[in-house]
N, C-alpha and C. Protein backbone atom coordinates (compact mmCIF):
# COMPACT_ATOMS: atom_id res chain seq x y z
N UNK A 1 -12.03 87.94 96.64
CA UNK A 1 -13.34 87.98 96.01
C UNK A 1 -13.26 88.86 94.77
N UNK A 2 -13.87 88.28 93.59
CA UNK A 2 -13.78 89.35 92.75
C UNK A 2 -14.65 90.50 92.35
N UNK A 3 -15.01 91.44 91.45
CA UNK A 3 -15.35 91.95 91.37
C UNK A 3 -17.09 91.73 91.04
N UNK A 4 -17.99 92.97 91.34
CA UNK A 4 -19.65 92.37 91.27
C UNK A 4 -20.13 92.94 92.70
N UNK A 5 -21.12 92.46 93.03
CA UNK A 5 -22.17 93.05 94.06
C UNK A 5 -21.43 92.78 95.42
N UNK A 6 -21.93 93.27 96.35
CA UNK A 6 -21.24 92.58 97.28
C UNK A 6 -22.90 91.39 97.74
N UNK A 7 -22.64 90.63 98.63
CA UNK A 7 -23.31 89.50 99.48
C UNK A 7 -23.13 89.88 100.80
N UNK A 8 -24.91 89.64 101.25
CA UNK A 8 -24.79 89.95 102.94
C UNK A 8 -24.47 88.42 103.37
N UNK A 9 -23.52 88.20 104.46
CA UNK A 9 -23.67 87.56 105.08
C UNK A 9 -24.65 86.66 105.11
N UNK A 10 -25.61 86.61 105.63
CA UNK A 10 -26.89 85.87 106.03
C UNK A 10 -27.26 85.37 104.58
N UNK A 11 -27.24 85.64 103.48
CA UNK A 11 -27.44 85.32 101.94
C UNK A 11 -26.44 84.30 101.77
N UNK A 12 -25.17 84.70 102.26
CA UNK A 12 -24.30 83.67 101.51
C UNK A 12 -24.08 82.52 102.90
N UNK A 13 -24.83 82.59 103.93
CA UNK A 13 -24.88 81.41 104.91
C UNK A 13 -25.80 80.46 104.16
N UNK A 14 -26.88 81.22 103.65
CA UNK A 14 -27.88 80.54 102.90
C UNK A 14 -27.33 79.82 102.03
N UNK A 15 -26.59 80.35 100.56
CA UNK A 15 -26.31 79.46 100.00
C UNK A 15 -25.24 78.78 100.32
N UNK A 16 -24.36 78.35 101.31
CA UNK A 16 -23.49 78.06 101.58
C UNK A 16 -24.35 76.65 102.32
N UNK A 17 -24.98 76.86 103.30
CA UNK A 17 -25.73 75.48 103.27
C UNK A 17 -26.80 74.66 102.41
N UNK A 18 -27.34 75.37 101.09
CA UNK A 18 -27.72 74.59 99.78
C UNK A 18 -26.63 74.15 99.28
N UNK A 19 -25.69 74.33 98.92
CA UNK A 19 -24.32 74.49 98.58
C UNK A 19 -24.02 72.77 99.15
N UNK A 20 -23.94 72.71 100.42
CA UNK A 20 -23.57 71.56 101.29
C UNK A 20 -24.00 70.76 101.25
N UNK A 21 -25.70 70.72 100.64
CA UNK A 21 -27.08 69.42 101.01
C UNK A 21 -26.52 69.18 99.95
N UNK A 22 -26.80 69.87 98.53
CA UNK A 22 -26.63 69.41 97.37
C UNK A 22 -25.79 68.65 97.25
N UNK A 23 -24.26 68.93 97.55
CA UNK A 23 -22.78 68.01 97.59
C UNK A 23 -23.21 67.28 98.52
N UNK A 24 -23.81 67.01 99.33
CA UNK A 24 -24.26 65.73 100.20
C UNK A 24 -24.87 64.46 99.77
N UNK A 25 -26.15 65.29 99.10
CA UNK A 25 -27.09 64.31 98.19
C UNK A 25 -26.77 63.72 97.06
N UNK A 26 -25.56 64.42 96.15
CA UNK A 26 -24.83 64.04 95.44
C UNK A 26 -23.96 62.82 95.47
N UNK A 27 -23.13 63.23 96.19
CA UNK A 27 -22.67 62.29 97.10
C UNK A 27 -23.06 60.93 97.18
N UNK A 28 -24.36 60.96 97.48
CA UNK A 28 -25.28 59.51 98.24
C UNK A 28 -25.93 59.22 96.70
N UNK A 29 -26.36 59.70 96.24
CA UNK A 29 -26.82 59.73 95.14
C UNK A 29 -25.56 59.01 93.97
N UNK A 30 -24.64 59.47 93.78
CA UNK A 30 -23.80 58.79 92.93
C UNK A 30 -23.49 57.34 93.67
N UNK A 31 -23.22 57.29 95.00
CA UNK A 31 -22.83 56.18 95.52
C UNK A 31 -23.66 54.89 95.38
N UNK A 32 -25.14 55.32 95.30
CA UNK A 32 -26.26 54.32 95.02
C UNK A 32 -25.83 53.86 93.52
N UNK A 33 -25.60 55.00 92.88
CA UNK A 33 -26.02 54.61 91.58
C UNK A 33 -24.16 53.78 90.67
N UNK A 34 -23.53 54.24 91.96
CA UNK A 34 -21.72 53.02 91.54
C UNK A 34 -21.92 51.69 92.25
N UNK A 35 -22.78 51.91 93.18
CA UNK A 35 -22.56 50.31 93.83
C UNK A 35 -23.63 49.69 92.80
N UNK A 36 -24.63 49.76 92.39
CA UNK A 36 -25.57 49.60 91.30
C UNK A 36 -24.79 49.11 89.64
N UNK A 37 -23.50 49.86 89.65
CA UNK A 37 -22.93 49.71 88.43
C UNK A 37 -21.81 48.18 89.14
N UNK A 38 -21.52 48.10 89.82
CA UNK A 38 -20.51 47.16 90.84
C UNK A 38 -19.03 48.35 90.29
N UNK A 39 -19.19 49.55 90.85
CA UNK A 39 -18.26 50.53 90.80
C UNK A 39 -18.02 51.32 92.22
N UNK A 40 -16.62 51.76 91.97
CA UNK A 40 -16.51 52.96 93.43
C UNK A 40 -16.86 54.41 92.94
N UNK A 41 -17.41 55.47 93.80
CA UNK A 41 -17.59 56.41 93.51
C UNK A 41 -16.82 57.11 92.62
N UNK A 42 -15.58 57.13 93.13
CA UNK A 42 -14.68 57.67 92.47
C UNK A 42 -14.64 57.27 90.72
N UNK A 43 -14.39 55.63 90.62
CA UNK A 43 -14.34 55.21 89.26
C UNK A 43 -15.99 55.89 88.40
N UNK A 44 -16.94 55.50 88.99
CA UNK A 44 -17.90 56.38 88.37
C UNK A 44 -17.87 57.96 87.77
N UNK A 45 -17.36 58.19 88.78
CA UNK A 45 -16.77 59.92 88.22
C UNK A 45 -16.13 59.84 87.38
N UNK A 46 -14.81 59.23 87.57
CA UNK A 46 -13.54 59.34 86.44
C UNK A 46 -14.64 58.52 84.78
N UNK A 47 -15.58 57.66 84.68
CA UNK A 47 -15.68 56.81 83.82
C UNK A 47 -16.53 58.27 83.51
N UNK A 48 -17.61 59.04 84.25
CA UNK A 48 -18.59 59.45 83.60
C UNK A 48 -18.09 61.51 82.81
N UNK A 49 -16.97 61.51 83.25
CA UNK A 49 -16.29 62.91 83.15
C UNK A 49 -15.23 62.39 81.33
N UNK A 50 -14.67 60.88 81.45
CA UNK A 50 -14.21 60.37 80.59
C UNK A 50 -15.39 60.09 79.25
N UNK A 51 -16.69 60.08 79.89
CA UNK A 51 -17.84 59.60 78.51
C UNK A 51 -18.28 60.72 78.45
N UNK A 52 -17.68 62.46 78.79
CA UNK A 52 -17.92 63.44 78.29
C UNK A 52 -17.25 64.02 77.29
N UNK A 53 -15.57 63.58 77.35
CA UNK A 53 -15.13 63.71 76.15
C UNK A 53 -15.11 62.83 74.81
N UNK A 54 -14.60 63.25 73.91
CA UNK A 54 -14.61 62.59 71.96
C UNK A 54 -13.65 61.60 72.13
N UNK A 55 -14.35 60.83 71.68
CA UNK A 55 -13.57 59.77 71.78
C UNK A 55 -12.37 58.59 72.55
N UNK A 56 -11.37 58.11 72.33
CA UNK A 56 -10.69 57.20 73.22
C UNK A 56 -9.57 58.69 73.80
N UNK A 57 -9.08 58.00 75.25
CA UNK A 57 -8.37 59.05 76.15
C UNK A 57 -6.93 58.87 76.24
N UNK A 58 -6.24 59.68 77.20
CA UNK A 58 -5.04 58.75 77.67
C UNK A 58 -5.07 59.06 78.74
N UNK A 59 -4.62 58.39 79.60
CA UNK A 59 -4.54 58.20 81.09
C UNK A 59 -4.51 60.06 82.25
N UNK A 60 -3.34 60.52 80.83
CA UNK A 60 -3.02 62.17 81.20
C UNK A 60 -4.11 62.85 81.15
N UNK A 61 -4.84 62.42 80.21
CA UNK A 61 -5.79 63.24 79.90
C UNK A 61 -7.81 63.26 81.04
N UNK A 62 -7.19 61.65 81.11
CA UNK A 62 -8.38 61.61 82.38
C UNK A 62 -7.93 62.34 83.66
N UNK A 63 -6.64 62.22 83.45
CA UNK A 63 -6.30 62.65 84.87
C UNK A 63 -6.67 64.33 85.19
N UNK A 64 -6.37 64.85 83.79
CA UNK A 64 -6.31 66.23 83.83
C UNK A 64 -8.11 66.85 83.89
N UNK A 65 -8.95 65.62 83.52
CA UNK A 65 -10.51 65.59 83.47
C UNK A 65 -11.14 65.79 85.26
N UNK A 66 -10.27 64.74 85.37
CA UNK A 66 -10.73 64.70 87.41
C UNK A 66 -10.15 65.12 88.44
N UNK A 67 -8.51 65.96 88.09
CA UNK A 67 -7.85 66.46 89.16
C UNK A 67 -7.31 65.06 89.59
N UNK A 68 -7.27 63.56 89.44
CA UNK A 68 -6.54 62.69 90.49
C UNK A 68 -5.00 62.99 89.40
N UNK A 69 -4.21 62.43 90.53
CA UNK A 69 -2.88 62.03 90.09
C UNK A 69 -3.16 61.12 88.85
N UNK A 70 -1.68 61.16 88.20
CA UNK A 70 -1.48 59.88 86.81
C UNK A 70 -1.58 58.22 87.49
N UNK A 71 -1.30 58.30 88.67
CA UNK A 71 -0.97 56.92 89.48
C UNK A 71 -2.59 56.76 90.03
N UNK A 72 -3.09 57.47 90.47
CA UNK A 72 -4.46 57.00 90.79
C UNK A 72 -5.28 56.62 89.71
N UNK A 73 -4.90 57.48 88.61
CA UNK A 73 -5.85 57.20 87.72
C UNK A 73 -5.57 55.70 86.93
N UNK A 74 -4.24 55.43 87.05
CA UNK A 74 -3.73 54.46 86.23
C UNK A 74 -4.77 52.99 87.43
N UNK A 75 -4.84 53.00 88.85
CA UNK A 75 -5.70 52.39 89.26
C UNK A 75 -7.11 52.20 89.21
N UNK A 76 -7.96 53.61 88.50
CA UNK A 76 -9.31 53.64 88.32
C UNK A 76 -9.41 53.04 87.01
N UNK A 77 -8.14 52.61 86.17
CA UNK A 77 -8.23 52.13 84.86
C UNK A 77 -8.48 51.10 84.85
N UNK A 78 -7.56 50.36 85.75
CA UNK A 78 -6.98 49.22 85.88
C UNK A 78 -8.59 48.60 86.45
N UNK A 79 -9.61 49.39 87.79
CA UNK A 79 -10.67 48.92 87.99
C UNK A 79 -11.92 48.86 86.67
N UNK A 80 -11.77 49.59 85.77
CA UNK A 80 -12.99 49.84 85.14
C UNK A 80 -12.57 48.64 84.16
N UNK A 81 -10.76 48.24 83.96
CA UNK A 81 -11.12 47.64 82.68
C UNK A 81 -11.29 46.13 83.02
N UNK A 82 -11.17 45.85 84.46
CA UNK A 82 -11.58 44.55 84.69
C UNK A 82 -12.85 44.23 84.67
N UNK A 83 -13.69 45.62 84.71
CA UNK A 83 -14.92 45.54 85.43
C UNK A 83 -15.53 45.67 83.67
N UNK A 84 -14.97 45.40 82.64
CA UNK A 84 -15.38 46.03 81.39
C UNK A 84 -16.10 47.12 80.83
N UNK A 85 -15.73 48.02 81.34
CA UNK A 85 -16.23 49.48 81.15
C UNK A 85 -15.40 50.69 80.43
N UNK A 86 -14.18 49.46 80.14
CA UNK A 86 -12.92 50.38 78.97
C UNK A 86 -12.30 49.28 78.72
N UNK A 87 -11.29 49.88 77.69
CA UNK A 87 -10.44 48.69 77.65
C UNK A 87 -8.99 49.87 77.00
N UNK A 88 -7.89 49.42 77.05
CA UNK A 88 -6.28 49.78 76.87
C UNK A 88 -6.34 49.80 75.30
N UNK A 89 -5.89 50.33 74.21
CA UNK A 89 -5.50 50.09 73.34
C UNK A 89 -4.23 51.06 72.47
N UNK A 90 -3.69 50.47 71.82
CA UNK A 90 -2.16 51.11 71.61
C UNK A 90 -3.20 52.31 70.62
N UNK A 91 -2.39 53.71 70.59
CA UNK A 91 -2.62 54.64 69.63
C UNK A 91 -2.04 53.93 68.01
N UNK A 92 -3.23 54.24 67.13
CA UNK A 92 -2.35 53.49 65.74
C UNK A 92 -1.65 54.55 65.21
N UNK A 93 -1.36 55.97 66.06
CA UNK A 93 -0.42 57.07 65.38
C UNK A 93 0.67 56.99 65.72
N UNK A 94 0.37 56.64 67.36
CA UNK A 94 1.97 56.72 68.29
C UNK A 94 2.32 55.41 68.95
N UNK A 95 2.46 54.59 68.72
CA UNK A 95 2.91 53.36 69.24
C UNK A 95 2.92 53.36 70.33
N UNK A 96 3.70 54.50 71.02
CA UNK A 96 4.15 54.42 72.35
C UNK A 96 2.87 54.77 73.07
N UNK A 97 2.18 55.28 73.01
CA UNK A 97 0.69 56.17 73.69
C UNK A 97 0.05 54.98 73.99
N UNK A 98 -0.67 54.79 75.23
CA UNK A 98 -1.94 53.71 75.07
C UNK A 98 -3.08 54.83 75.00
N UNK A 99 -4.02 54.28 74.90
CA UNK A 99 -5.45 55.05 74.73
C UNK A 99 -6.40 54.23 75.52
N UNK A 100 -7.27 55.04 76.45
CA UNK A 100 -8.42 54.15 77.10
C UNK A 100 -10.09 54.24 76.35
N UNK A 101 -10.45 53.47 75.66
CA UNK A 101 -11.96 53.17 75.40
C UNK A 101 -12.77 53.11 75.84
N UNK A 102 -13.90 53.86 76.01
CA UNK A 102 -14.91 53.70 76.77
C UNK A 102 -15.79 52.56 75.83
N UNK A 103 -16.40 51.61 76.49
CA UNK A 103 -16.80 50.39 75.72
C UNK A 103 -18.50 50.55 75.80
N UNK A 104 -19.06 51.07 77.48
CA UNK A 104 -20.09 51.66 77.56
C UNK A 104 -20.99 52.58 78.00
N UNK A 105 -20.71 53.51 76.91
CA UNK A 105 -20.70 55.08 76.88
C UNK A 105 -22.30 55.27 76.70
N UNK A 106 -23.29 54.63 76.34
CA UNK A 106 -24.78 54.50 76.06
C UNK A 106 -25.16 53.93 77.57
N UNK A 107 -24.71 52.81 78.04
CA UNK A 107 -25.00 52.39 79.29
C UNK A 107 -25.01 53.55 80.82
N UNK A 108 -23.77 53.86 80.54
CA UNK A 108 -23.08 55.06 81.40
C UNK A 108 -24.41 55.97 81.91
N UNK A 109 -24.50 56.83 80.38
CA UNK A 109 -24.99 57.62 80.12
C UNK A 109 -26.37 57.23 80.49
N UNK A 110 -27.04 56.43 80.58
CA UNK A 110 -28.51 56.16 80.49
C UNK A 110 -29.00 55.87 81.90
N UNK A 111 -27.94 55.20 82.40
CA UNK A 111 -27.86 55.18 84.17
C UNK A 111 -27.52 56.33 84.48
N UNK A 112 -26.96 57.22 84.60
CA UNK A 112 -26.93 58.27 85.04
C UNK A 112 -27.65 59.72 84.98
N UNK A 113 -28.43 59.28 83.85
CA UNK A 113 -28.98 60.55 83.59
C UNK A 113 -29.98 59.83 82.68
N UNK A 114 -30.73 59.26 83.73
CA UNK A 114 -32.03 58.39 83.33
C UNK A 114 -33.35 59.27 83.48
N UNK A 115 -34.27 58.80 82.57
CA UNK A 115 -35.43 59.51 82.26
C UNK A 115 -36.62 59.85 83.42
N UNK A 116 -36.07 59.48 84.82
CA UNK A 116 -36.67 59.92 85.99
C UNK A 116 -35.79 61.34 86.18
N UNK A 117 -34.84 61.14 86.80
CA UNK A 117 -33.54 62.29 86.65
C UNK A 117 -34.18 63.30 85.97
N UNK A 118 -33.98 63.00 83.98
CA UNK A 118 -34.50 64.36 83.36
C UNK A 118 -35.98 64.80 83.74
N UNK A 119 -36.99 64.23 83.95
CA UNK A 119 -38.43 64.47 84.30
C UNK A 119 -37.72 65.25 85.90
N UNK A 120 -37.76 65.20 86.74
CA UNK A 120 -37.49 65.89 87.95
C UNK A 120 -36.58 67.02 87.81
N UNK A 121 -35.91 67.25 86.98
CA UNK A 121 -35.08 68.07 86.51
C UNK A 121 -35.64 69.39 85.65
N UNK A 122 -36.58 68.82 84.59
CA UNK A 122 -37.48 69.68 84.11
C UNK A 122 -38.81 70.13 84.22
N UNK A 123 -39.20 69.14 85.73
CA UNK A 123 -40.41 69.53 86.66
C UNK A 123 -39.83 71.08 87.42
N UNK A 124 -38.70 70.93 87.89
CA UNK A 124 -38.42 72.03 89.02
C UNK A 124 -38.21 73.25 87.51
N UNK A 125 -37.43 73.18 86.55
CA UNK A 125 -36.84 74.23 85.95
C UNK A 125 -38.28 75.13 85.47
N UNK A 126 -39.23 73.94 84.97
CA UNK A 126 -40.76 74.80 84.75
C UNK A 126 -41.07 75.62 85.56
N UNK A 127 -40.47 75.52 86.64
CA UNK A 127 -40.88 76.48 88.19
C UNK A 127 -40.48 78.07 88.07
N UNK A 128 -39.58 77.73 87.27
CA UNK A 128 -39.04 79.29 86.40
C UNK A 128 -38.87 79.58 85.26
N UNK A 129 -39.52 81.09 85.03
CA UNK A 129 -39.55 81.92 83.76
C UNK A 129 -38.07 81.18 83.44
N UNK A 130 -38.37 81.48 82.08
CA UNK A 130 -36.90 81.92 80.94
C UNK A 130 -35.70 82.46 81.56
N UNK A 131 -36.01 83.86 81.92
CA UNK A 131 -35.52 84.62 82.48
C UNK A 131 -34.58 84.06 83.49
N UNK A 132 -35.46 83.90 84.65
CA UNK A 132 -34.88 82.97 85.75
C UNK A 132 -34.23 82.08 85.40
N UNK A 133 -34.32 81.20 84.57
CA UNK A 133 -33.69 79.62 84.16
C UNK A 133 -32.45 80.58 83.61
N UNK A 134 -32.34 81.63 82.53
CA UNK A 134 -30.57 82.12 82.32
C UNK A 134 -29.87 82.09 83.20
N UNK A 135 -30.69 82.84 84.68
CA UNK A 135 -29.84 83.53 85.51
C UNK A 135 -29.31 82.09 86.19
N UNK A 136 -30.35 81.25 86.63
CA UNK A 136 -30.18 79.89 87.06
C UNK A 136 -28.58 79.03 85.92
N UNK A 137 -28.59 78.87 84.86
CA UNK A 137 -27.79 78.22 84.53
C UNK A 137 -26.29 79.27 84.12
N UNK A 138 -26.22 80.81 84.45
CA UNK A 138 -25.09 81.18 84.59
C UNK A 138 -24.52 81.03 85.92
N UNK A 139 -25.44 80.40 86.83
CA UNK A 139 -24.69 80.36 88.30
C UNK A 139 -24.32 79.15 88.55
N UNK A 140 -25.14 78.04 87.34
CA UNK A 140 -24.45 77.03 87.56
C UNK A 140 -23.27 76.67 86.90
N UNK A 141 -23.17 77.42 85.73
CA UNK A 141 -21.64 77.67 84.86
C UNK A 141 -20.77 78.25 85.75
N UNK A 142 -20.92 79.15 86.89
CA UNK A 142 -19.77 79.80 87.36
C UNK A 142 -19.35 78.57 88.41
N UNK A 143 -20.36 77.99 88.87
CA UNK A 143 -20.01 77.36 90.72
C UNK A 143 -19.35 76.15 89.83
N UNK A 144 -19.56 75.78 88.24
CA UNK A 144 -18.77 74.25 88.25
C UNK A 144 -17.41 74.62 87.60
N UNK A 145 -17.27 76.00 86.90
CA UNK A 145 -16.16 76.78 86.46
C UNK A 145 -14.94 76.82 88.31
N UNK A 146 -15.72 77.41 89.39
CA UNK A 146 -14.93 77.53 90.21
C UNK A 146 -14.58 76.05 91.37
N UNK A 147 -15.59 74.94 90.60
CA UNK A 147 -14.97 74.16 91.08
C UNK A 147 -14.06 73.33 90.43
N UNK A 148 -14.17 73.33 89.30
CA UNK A 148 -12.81 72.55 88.39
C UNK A 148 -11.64 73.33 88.49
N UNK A 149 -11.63 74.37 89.16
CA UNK A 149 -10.47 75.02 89.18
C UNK A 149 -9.95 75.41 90.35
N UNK A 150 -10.85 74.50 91.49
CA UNK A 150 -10.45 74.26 93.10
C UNK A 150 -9.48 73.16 92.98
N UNK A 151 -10.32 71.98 92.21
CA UNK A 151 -9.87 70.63 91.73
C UNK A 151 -8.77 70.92 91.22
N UNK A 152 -8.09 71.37 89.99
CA UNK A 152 -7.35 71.49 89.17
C UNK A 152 -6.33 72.56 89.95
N UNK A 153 -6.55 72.87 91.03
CA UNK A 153 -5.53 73.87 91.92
C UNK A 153 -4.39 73.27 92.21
N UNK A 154 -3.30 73.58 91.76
CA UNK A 154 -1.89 72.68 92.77
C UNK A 154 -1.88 72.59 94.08
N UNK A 155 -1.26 72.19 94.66
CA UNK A 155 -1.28 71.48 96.55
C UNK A 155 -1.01 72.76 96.89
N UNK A 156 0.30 73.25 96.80
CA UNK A 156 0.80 74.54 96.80
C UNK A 156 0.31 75.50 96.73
N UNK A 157 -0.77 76.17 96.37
CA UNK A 157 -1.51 76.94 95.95
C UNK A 157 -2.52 77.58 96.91
């Protein structure tokens, strides 16, 4: 544990089961909204973590986005680009490089973080001062900081 306050017990049972609903509801929640796209959870993730970065990718680079292996990912490719939601194209710098395209990065985006979503999102945040909303979005910077770096952990580790 690092350094900072300590946590009683009974506090961090608490958030430890918000912690759980949330990744639950999440969960069910993305799954509605991939079978909706005719996608698997997973490819939804990899497509929607991929329409967070600039521009076209490479396979390494999604991979290094979602924690899967180069071989899994080379299969979530292979699903999205049948499903036309990318497509392969050679780098015109490096010949050898392919690059993956996101084809619909407006679509993606609009299903997922549709204008019900933001309204319920900025119903609850009204619920708190300023103040509160900092403290609120440095805890959500730390918990997705310590989970990309659960993800991004070697096996070994």
């Amino acid at each position: 544990m690092s350094a900072g306050f300590s946590v009683p017990s009974g506090e961090l049972a608490r958030f430890l089961a918000f912690a759980h609903e949330q990744t639950t509801l999440t969960v069910f929640r993305q799954a509605v909204l991939a079978e909706r796209l005719g996608l698997s959870g997973t490819d939804l993730q990899a497509l929607e973590l991929a329409c967070g970065d600039e521009g076209p990718l490479t396979a390494g680079r999604i991979a290094r986005l979602t924690g899967l292996s180069t071989g899994a990912v080379t299969g979530v490719i292979d699903r999205l680009e049948r499903a036309g939601f990318v497509r392969r194209a050679r780098d015109p710098r490096d010949r050898r490089r392919v690059l993956v395209e996101i084809l619909v990065r407006d679509r993606i985006q609009l299903a997922s973080r549709s204008a019900a979503r933001e309204a319920a999102i900025a119903a609850v945040l009204a619920k708190f001062t300023p103040a509160e909303r900092t403290v609120l979005e440095r805890y959500q910077k730390e918990m997705l900081e310590s989970m990309r770096a659960e993800i991004l952990r070697s096996p070994a580790e």
